[in-house]
C-alpha atoms as a PDB file:
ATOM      1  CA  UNK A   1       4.255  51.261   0.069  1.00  0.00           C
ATOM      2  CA  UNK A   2       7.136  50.911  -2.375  1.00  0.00           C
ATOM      3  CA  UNK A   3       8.422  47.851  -0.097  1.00  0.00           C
ATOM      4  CA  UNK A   4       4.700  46.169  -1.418  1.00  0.00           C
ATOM      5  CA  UNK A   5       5.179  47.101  -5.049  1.00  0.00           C
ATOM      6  CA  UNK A   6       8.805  45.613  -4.655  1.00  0.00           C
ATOM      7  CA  UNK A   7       7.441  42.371  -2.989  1.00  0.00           C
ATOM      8  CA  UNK A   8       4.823  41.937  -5.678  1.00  0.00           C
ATOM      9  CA  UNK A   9       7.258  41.924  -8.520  1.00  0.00           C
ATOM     10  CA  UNK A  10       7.990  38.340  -6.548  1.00  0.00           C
ATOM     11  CA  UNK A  11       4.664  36.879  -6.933  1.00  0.00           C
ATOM     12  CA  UNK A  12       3.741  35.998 -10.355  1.00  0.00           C
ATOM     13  CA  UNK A  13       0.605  37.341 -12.007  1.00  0.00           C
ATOM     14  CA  UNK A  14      -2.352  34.834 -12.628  1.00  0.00           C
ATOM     15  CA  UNK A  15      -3.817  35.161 -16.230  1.00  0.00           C
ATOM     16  CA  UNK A  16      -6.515  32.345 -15.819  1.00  0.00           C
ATOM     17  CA  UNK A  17      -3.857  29.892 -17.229  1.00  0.00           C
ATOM     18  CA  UNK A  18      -2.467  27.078 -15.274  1.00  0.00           C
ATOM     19  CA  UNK A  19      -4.065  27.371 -11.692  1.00  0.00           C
ATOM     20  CA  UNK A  20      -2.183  24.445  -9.655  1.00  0.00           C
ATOM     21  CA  UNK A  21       1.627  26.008 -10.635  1.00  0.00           C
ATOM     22  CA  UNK A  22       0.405  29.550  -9.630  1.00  0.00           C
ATOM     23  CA  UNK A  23      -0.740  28.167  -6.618  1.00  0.00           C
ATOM     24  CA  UNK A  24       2.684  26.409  -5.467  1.00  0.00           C
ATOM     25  CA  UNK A  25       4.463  30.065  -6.647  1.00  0.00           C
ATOM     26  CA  UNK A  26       2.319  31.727  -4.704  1.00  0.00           C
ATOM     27  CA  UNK A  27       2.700  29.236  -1.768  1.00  0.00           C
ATOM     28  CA  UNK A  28       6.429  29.797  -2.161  1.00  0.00           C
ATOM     29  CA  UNK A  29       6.249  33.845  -2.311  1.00  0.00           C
ATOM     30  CA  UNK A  30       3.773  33.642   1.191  1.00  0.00           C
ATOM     31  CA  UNK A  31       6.244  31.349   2.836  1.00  0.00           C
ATOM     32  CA  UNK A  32       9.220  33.122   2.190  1.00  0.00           C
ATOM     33  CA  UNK A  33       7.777  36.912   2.726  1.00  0.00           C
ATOM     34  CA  UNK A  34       5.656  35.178   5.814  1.00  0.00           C
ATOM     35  CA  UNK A  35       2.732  36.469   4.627  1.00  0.00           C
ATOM     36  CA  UNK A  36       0.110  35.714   7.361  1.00  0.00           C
ATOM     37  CA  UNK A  37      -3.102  33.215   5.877  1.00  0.00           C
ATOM     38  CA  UNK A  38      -5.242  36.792   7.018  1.00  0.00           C
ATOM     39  CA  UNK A  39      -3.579  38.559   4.228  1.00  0.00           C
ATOM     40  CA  UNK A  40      -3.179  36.178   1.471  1.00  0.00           C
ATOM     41  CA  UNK A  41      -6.243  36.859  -0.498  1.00  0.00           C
ATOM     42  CA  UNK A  42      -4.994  40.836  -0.355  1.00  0.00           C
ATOM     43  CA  UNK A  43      -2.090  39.576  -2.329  1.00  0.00           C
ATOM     44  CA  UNK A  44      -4.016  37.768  -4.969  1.00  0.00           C
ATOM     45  CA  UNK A  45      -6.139  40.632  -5.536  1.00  0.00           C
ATOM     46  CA  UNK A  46      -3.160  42.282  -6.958  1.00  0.00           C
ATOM     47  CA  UNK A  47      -1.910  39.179  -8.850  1.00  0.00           C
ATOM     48  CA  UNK A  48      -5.388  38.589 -11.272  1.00  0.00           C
ATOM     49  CA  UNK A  49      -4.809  39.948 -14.250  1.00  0.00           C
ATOM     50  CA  UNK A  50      -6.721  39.524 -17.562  1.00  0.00           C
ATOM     51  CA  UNK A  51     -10.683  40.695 -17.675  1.00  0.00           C
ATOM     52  CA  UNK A  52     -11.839  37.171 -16.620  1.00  0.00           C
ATOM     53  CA  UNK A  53     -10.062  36.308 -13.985  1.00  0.00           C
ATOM     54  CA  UNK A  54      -9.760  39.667 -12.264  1.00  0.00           C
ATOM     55  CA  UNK A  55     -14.168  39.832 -12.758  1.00  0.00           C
ATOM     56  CA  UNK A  56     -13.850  36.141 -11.518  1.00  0.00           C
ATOM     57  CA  UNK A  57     -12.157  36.932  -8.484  1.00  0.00           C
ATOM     58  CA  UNK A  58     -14.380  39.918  -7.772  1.00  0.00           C
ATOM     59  CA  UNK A  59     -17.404  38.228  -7.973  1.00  0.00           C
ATOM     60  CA  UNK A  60     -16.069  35.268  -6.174  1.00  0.00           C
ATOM     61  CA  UNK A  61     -14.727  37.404  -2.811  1.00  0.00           C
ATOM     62  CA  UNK A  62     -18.618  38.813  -2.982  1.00  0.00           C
ATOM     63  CA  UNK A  63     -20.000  35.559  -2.937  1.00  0.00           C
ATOM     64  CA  UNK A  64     -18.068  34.333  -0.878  1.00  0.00           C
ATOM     65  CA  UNK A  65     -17.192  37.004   2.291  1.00  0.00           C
ATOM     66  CA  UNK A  66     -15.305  34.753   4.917  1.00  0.00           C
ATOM     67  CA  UNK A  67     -13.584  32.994   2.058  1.00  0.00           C
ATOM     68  CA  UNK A  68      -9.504  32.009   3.023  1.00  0.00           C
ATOM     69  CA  UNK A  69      -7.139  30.656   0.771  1.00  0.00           C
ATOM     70  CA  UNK A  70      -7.775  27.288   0.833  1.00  0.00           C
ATOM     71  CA  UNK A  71     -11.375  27.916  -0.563  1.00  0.00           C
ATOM     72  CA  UNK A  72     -10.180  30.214  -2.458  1.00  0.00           C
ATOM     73  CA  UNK A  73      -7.303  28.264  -3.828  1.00  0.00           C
ATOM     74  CA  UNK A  74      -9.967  24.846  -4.554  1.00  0.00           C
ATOM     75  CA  UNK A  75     -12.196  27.458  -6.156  1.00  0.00           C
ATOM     76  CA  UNK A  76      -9.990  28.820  -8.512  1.00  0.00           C
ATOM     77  CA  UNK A  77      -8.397  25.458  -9.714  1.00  0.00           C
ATOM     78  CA  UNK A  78     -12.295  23.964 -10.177  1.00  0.00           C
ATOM     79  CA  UNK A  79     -12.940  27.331 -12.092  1.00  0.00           C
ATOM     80  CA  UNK A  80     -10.183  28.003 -14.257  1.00  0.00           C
ATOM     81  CA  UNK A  81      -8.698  23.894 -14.610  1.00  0.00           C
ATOM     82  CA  UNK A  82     -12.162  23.683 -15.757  1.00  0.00           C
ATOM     83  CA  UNK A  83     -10.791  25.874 -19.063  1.00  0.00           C
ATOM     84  CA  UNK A  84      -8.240  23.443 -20.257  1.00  0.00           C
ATOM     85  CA  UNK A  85     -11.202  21.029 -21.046  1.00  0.00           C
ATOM     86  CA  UNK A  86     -11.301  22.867 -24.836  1.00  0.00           C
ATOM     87  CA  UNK A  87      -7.493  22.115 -24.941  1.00  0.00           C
ATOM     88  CA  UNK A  88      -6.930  18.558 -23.897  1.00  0.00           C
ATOM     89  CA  UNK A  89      -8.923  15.713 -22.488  1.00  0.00           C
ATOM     90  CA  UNK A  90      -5.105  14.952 -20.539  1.00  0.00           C
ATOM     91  CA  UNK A  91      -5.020  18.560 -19.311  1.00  0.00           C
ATOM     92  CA  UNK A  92      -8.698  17.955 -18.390  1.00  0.00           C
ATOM     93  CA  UNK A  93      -7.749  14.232 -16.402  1.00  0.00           C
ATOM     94  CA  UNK A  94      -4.707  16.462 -14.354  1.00  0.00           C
ATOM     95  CA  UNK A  95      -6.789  18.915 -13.399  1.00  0.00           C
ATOM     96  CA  UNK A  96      -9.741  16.631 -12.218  1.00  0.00           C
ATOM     97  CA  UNK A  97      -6.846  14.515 -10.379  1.00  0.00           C
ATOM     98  CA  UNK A  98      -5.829  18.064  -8.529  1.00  0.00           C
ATOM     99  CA  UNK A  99      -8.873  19.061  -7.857  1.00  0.00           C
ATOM    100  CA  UNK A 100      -9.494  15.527  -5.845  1.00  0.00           C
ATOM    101  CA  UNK A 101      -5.997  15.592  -4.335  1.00  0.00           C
ATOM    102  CA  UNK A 102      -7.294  18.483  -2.753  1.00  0.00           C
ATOM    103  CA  UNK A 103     -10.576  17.259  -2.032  1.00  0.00           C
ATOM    104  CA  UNK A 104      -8.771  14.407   0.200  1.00  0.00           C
ATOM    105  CA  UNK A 105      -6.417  16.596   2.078  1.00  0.00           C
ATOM    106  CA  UNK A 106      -9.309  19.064   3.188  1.00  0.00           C
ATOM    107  CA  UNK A 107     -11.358  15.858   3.986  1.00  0.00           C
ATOM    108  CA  UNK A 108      -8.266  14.467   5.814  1.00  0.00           C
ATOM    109  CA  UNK A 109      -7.211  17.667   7.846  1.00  0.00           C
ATOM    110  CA  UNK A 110      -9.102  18.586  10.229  1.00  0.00           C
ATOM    111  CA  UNK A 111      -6.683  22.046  12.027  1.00  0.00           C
ATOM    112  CA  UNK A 112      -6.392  25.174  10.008  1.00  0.00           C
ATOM    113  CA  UNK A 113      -2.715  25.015   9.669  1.00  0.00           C
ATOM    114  CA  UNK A 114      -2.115  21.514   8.918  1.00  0.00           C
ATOM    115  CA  UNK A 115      -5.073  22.014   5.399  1.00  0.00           C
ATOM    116  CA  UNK A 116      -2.811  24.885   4.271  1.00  0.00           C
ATOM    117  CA  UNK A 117       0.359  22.915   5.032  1.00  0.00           C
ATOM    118  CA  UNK A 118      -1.378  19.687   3.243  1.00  0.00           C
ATOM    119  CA  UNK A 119      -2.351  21.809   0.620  1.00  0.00           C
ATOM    120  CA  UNK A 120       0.725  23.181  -0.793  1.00  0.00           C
ATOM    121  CA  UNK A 121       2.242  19.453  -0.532  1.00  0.00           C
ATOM    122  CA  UNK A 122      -0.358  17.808  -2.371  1.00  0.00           C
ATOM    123  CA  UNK A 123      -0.033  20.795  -4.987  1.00  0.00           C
ATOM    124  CA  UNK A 124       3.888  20.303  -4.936  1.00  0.00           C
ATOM    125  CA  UNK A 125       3.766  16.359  -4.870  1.00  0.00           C
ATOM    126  CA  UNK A 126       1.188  17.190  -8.079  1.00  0.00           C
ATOM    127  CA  UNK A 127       3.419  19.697  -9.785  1.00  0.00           C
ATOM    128  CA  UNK A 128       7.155  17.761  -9.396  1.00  0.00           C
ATOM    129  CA  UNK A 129       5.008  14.987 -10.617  1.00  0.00           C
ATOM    130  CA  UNK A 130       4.404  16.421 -14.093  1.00  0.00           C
ATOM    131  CA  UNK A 131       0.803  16.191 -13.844  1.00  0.00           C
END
């Protein structure tokens, strides 16, 4: 068990701020500890922190029972990019130009490997492209 607490030091916490970046870190932390897809949303569990987005995410796994982390990942960017709205209509624009990035490569993909591996390149391609 202390080998788990250990690992999760290496996977950043999500606060309900900036959903596409904690995404690609937590893309990166998966790949590198080869966490299998099966097991990913076990991990996020213990990354929500904050009231909202841990009752978010507890409410969302109920609703949604066979959920994996692609839903899971396109559900949490159209929940909380939806938040930056009150902050910026630019912040607003980037996250409704994720959120159809996304859209595309789950339209586009059609075997359960190559959405993941889509996935975290359209949310890298985003990221290293400031938006």
């Amino acid at each position: 068990m202390e080998e788990v607490w250990a690992m999760k030091k290496d996977l950043p916490d999500f606060t309900g701020i900036n959903p596409v970046a904690w995404i690609v870190r937590a893309e990166r932390f998966f790949e590198k500890n080869e966490i299998p897809s099966c097991d990913k949303l076990q991990w996020v569990f213990m990354s929500m922190e904050g009231e909202e987005a841990m009752c978010w995410f507890y409410y969302w796994c109920e609703e949604n029972p066979d959920a994996n982390w692609e839903s899971f990942s396109m559900a949490l960017i159209k929940k909380f990019g939806a938040l930056s709205e009150r902050s910026t209509s630019n912040l607003t624009l980037q996250n409704q130009e994720s959120e159809s990035k996304l859209l595309k490569v789950t339209e586009t993909s059609h075997e359960p490997n190559n959405k993941e591996n889509s996935m975290m390149k359209v949310i890298e391609t985003f990221v290293e492209d400031g938006n």
